[in-house]
N, C-alpha and C. Protein backbone atom coordinates (compact mmCIF):
# COMPACT_ATOMS: atom_id res chain seq x y z
N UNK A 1 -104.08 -65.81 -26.93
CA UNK A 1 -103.62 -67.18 -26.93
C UNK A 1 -104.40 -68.02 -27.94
N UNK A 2 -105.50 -67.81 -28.44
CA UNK A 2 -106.64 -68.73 -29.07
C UNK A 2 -105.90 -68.13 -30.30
N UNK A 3 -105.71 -66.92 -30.47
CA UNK A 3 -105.72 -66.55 -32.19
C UNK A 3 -103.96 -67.03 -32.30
N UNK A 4 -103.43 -67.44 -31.40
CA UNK A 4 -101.68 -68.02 -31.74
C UNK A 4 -101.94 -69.09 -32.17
N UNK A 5 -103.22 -70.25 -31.19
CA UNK A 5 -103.56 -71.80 -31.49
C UNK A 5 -103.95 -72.01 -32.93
N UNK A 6 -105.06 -70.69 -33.17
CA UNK A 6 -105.40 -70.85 -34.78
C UNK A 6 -104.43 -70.41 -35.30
N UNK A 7 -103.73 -70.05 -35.76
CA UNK A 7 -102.52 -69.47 -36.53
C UNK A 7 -101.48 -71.30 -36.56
N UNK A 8 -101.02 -71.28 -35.26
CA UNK A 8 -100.34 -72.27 -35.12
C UNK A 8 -101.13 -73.48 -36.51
N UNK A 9 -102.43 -73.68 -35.70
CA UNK A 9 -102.99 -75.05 -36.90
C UNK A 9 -103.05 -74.50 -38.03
N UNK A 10 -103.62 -72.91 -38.10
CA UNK A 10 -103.39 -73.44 -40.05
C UNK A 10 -102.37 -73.40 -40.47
N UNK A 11 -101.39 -72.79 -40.46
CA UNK A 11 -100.10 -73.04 -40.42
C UNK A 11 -99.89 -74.94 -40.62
N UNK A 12 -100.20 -75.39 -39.67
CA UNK A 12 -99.51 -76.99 -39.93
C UNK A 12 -100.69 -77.61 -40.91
N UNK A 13 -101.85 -76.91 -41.20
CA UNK A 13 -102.44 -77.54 -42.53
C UNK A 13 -101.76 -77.34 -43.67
N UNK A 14 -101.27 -75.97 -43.47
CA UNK A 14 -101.02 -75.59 -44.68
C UNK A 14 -99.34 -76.30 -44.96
N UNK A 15 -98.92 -76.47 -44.08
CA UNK A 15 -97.26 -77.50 -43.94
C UNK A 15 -97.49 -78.79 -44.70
N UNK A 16 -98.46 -79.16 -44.41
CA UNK A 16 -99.05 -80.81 -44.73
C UNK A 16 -99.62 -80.98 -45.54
N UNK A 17 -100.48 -80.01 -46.13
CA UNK A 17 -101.45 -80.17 -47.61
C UNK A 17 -100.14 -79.34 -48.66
N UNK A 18 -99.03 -78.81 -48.62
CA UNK A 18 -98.35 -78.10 -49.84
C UNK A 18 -97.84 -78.95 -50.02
N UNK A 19 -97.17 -80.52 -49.91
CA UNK A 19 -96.52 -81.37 -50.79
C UNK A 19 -97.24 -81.91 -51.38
N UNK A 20 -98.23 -82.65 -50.99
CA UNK A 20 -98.99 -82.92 -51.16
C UNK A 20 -99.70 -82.56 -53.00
N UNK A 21 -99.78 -81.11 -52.73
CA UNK A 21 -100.45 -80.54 -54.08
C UNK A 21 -99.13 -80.42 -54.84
N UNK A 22 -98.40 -80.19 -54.52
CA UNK A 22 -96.80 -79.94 -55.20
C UNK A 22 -96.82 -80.94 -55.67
N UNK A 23 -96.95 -82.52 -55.70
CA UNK A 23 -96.39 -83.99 -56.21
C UNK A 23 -97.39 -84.40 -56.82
N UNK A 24 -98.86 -83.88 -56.25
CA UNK A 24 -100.21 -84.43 -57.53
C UNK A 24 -99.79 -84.83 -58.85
N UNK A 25 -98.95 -84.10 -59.66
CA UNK A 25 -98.42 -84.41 -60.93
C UNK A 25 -97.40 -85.40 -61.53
N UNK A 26 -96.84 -85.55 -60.40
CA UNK A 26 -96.16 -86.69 -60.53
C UNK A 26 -96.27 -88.30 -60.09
N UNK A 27 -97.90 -88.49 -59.78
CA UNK A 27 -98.63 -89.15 -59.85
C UNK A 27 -98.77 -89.44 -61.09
N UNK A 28 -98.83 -90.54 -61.97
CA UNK A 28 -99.18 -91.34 -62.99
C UNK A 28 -100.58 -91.25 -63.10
N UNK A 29 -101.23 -91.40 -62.13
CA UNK A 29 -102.76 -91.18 -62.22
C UNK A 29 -102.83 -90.04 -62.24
N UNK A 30 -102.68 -89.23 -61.95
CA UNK A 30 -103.13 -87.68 -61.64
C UNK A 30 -103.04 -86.76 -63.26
N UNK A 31 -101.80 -87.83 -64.25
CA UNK A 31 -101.31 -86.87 -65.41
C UNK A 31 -102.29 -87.15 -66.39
N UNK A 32 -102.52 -86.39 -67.39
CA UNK A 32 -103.43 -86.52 -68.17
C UNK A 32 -102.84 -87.76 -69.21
N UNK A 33 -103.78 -88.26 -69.76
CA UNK A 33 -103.31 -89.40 -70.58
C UNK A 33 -101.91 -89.13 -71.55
N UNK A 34 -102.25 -88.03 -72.27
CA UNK A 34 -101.32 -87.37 -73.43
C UNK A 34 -100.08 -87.45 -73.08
N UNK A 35 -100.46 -86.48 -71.60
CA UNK A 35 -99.10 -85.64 -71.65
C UNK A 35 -98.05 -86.95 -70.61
N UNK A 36 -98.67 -87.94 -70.32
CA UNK A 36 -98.25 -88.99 -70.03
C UNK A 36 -97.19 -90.63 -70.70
N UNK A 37 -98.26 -89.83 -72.05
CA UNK A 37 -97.05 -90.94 -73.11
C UNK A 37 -96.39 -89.64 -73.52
N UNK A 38 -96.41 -88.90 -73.34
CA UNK A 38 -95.41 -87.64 -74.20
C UNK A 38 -93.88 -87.70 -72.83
N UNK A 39 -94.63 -88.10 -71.70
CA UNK A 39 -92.84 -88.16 -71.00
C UNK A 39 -92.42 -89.44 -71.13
N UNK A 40 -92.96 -90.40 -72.17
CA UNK A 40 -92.39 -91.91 -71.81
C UNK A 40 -91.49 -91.44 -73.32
N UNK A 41 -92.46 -90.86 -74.35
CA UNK A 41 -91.60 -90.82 -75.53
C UNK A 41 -90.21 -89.66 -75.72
N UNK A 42 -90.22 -88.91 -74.86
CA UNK A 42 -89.33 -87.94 -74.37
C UNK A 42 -88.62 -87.83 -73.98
N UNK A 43 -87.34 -88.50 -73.47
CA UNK A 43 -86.78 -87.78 -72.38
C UNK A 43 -86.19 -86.96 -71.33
N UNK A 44 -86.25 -86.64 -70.43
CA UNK A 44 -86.10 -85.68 -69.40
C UNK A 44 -86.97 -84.74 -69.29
N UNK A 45 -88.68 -85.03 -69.74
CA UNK A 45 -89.44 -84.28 -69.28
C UNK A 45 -90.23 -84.55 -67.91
N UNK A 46 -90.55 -82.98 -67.00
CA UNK A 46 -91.38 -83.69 -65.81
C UNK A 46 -92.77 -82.99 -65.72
N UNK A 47 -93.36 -83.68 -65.35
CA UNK A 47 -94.94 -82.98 -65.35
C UNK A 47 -94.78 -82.24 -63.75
N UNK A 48 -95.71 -80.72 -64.57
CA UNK A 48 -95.44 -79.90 -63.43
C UNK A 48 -97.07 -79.44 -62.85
N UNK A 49 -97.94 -80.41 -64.07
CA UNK A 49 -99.69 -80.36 -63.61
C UNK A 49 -100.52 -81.52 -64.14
N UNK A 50 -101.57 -81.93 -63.98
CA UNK A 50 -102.17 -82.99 -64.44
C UNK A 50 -101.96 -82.58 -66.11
N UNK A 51 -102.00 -81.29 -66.14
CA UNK A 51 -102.36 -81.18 -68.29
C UNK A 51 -101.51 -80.40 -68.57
N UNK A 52 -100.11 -80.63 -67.90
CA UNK A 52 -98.98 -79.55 -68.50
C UNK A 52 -97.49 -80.70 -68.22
N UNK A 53 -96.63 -80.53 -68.89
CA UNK A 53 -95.37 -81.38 -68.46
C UNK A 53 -94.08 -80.14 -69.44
N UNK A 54 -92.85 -80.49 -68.62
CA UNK A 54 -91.66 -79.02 -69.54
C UNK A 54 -90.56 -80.25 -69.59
N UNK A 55 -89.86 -79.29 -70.62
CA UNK A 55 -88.55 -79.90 -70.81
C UNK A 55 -87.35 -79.15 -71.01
N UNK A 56 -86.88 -78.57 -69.72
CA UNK A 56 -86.26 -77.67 -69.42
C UNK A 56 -85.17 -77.74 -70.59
N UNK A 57 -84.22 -78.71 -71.11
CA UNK A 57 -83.30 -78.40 -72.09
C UNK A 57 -83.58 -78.02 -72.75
N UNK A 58 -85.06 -78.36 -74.02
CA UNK A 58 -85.59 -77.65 -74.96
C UNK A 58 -86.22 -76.55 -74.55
N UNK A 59 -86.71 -75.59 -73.67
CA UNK A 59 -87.11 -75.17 -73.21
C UNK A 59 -88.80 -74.74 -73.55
N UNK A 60 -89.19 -76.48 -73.63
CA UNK A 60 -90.35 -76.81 -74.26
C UNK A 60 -91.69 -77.21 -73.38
N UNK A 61 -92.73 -76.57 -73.54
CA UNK A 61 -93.74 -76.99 -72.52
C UNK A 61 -95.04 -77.56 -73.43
N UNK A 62 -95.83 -78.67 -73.35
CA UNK A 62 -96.73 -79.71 -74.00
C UNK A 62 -97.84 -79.29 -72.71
N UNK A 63 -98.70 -78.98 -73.55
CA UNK A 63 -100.30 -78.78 -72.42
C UNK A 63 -101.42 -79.30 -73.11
N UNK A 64 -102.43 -80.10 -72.48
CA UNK A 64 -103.51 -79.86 -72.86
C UNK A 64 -104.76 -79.26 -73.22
N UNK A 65 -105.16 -78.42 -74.40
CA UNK A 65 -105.88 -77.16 -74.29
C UNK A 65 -107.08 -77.74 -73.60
N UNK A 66 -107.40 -76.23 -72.58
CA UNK A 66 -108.61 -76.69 -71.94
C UNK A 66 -109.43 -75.01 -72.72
N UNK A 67 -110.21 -75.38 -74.06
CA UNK A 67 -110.93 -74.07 -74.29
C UNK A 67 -111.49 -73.12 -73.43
N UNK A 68 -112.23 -73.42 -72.52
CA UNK A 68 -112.66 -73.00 -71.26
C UNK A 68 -111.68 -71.95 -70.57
N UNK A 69 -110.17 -72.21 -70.44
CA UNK A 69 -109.34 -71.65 -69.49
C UNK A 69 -108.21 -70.38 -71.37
N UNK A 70 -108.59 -70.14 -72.17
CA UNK A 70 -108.09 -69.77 -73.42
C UNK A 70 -108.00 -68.60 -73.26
N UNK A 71 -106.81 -67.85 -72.59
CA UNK A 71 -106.55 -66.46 -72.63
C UNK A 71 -105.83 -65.77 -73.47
N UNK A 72 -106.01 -64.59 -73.85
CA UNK A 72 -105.86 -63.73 -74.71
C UNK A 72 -104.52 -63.98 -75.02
N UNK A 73 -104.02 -64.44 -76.49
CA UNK A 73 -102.53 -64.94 -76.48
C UNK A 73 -101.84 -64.55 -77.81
N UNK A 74 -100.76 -64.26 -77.82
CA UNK A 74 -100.38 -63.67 -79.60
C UNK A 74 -100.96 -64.42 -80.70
N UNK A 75 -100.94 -65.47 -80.77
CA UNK A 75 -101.63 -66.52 -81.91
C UNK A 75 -102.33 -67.34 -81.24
N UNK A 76 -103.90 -67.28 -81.35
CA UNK A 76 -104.19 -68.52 -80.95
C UNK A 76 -104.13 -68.42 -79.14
N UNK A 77 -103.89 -69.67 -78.95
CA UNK A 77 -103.37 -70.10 -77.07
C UNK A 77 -101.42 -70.15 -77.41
N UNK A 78 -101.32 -69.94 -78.09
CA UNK A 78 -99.77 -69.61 -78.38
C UNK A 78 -99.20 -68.38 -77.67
N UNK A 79 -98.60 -68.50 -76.51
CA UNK A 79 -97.90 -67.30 -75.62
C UNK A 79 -97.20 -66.57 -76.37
N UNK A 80 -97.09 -65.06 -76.58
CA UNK A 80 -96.18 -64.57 -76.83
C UNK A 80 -94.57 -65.00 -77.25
N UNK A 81 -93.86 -64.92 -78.17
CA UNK A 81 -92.75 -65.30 -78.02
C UNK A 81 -92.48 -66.63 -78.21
N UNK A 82 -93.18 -67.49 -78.31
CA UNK A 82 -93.22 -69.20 -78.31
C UNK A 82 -93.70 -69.55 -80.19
N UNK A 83 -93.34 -70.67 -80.16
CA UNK A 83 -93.52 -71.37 -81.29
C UNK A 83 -94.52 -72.84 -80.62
N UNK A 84 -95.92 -73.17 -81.21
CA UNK A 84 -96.40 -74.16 -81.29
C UNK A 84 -96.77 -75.29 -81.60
N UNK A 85 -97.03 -76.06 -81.50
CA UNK A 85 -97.31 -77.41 -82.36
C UNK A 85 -98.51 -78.30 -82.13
N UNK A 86 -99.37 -78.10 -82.48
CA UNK A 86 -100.56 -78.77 -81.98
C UNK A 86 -101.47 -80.02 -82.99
N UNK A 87 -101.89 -80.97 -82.26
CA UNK A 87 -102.50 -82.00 -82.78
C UNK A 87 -103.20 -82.13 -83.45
N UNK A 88 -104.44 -80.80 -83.62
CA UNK A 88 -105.48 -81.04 -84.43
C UNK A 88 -105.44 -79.52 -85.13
N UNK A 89 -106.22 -79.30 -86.26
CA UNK A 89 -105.80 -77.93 -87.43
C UNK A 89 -106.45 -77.50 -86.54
N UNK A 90 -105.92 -76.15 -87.23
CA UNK A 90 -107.09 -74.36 -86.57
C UNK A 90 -106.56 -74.88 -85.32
N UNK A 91 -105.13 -75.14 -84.63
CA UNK A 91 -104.49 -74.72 -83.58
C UNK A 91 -105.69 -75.30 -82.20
N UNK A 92 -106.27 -76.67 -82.26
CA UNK A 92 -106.66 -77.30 -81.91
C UNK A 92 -105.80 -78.34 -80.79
N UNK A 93 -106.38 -79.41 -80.02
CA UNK A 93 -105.98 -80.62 -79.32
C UNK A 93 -105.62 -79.74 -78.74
N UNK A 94 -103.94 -80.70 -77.89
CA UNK A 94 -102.82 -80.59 -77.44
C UNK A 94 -101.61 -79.84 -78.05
N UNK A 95 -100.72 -79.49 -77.31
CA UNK A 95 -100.15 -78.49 -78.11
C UNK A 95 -98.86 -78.37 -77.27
N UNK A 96 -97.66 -78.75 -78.03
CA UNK A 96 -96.00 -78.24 -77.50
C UNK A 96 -95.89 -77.01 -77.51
N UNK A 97 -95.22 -76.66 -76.91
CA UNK A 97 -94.27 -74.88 -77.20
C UNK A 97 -93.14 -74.87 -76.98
N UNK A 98 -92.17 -74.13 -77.77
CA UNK A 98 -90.69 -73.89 -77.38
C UNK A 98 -90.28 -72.44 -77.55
N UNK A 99 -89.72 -72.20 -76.37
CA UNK A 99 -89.37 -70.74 -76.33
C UNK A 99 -88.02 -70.34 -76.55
N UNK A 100 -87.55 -71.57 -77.17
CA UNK A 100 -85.70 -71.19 -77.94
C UNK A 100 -86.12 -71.29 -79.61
N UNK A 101 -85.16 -70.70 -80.28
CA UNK A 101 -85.22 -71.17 -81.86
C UNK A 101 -84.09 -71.93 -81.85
N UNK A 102 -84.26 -72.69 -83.44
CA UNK A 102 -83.06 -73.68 -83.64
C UNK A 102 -83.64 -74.95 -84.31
N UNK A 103 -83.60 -75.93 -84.28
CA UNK A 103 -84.25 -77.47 -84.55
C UNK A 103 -84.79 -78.06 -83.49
N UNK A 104 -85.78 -77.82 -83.48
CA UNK A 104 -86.81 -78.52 -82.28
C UNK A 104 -87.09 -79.77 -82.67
N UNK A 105 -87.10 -80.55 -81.44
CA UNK A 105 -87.87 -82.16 -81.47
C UNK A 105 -89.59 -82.40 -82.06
N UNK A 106 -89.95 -82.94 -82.45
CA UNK A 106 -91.46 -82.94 -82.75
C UNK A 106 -91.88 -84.43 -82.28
N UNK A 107 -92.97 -84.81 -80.89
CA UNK A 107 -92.63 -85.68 -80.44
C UNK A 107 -93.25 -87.21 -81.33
N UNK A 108 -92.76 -88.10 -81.56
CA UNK A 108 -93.25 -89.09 -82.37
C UNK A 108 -94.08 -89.59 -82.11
N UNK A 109 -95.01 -90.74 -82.65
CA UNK A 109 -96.04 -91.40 -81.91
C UNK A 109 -97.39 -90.03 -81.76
N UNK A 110 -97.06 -88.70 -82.57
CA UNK A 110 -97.76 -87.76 -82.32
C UNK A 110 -98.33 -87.39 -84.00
N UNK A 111 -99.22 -87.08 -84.35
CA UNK A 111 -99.76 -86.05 -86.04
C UNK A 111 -99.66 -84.71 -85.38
N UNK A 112 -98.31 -83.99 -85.76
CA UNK A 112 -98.87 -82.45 -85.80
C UNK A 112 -99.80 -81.86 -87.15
N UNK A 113 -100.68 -81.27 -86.59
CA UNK A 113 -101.80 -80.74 -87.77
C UNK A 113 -101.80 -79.15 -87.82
N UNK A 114 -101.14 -78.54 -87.22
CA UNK A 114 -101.28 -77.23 -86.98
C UNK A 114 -99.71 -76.79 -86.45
N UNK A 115 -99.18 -75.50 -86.56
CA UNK A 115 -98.47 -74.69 -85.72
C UNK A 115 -99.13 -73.43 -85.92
N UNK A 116 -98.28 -72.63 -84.63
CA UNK A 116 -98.25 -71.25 -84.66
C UNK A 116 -97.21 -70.51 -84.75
N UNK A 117 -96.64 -68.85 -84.55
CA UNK A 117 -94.96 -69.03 -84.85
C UNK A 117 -96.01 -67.57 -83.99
N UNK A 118 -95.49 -67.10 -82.60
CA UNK A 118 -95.84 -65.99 -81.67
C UNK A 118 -94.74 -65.30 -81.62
N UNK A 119 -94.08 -65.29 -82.12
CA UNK A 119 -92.66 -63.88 -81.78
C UNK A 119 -92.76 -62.98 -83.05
N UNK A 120 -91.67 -62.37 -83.20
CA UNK A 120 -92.35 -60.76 -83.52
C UNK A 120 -91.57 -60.62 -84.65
N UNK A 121 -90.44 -62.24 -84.77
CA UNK A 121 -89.74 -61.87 -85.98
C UNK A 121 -89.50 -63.47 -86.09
N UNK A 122 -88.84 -63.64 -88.06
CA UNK A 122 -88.63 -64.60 -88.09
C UNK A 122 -89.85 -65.43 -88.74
N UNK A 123 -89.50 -67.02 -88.80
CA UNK A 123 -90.43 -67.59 -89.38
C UNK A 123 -90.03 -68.90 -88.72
N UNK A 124 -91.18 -69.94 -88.92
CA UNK A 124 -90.62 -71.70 -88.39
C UNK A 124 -91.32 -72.15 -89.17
N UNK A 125 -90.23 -73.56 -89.31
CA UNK A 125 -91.05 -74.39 -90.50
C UNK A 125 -91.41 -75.94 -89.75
N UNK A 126 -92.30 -76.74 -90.26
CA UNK A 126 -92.05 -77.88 -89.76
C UNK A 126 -91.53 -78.86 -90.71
N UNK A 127 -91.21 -79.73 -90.97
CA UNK A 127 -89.93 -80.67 -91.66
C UNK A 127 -90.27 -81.93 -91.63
N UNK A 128 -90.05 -82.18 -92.85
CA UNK A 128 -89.74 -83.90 -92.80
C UNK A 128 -88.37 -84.40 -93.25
N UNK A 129 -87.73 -84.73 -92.46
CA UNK A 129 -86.27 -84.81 -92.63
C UNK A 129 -85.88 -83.37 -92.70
N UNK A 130 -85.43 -83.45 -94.16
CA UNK A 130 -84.67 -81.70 -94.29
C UNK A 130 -85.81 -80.99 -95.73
N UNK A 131 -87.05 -81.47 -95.61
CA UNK A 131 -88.53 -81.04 -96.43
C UNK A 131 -89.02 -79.94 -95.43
N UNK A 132 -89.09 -78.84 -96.21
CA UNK A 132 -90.02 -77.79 -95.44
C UNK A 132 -91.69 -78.30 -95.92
N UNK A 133 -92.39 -78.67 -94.72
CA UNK A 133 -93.67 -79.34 -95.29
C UNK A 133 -95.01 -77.87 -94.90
N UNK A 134 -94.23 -77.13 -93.77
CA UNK A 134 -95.55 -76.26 -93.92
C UNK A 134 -94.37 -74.99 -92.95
N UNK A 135 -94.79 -73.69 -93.45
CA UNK A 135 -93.99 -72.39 -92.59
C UNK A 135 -95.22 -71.20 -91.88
N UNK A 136 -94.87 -70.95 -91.13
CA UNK A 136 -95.33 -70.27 -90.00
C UNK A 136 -94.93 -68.83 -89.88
N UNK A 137 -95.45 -67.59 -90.83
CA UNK A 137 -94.39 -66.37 -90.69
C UNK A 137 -94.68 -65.53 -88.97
N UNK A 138 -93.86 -65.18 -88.72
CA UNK A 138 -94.24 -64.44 -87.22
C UNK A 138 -95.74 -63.98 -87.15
N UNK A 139 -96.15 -63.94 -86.09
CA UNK A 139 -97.45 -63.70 -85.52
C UNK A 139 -98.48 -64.03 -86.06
N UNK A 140 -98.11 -65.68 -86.89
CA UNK A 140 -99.73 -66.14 -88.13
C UNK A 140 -99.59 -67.88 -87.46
N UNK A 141 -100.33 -68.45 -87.97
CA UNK A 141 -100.13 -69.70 -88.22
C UNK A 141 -100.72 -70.76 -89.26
N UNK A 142 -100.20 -71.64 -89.64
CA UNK A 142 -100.73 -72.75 -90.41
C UNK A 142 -100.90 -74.15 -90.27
N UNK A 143 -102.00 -74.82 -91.03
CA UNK A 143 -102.40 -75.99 -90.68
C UNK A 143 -101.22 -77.05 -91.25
N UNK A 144 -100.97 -78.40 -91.06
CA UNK A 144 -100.16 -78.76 -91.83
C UNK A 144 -100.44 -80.26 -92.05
N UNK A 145 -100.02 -80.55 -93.29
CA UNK A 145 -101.21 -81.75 -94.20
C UNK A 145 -100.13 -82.73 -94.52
N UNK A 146 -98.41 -83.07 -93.85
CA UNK A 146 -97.65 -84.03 -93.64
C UNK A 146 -97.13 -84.55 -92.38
N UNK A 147 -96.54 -85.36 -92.70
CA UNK A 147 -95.34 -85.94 -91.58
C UNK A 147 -94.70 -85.09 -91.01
N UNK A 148 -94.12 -84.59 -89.50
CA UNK A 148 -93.18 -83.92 -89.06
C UNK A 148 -92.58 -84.61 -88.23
N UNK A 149 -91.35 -84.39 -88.49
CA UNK A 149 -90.39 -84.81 -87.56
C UNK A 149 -89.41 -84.06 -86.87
N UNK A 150 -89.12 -82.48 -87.17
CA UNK A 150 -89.03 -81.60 -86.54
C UNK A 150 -89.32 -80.07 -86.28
N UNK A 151 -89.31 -79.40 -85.76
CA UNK A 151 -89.37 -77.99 -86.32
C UNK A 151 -87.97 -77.02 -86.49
N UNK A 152 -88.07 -76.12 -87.19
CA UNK A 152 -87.61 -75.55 -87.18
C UNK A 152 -87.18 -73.98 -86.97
N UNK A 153 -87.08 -73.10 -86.15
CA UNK A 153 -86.99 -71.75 -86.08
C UNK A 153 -85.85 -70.95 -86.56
N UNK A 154 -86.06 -69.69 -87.13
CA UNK A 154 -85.70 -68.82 -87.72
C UNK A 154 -86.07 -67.31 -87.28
N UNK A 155 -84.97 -67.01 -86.31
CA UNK A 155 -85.12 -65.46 -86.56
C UNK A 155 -85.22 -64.42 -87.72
């Protein structure tokens, strides 16, 4: 009967503390500064951690690098398969990813200084208007020393 009572309560801790941690992110306070003006300048993105937010149509995810947490990744902190975009050169700051090709958004109000290009084929460029300002051949990356306003992928 005692080990049903304990079962029973953690059980209702654990009922009561999972929304709880589930909605932390969608707290305004809770989101990291960045990735906070990145859903005002965005739309239809939702933060799914204090230093991560997605945007399911693009099928684009913006994180804050935490060096500390930097696991073994095709380029860089660049996942496998993804294309990056990050704030500061040598694949530095903050950093978008999109795991579709095509014409990606590049978010404004942002300096990309860096991409990566993690898939296994293909190339991405980043753009100013319809200016290839810096290209990315599969599994390399480069720093980039203009304006972007979008990217672009290429199988």
């Amino acid at each position: 009967m005692k080990r049903l009572l304990a079962a029973m309560a953690v059980g209702l801790v654990l009922l009561t503390a999972a929304p709880s941690a589930a909605h932390a992110a969608e707290d305004p306070q809770d989101v990291h500064p960045a990735i906070a003006e990145a859903l005002k300048e965005i739309p239809g993105g939702v933060a799914v951690a204090p230093d991560r937010a997605v945007w399911r149509e693009f099928d684009m995810t913006l994180s804050v690098v935490d060096d500390a947490r930097l696991a073994v990744r095709a380029v860089g902190s660049c996942a496998t398969g993804r294309i990056c975009a990050y704030l500061g050169t040598g694949l530095t700051s903050m950093y978008a990813s999109w795991g579709v090709c095509g014409v990606l958004p590049a978010p404004s109000g942002q300096t990309m200084r860096s991409m990566a290009n993690a898939r296994t084929s293909g190339y991405a460029q980043a753009r100013n208007g319809s200016s290839v300002v810096a290209t990315a051949a599969a599994g390399a990356w480069t720093n980039v020393y203009s304006t972007v306003t979008s990217i672009r992928c290429v199988l």
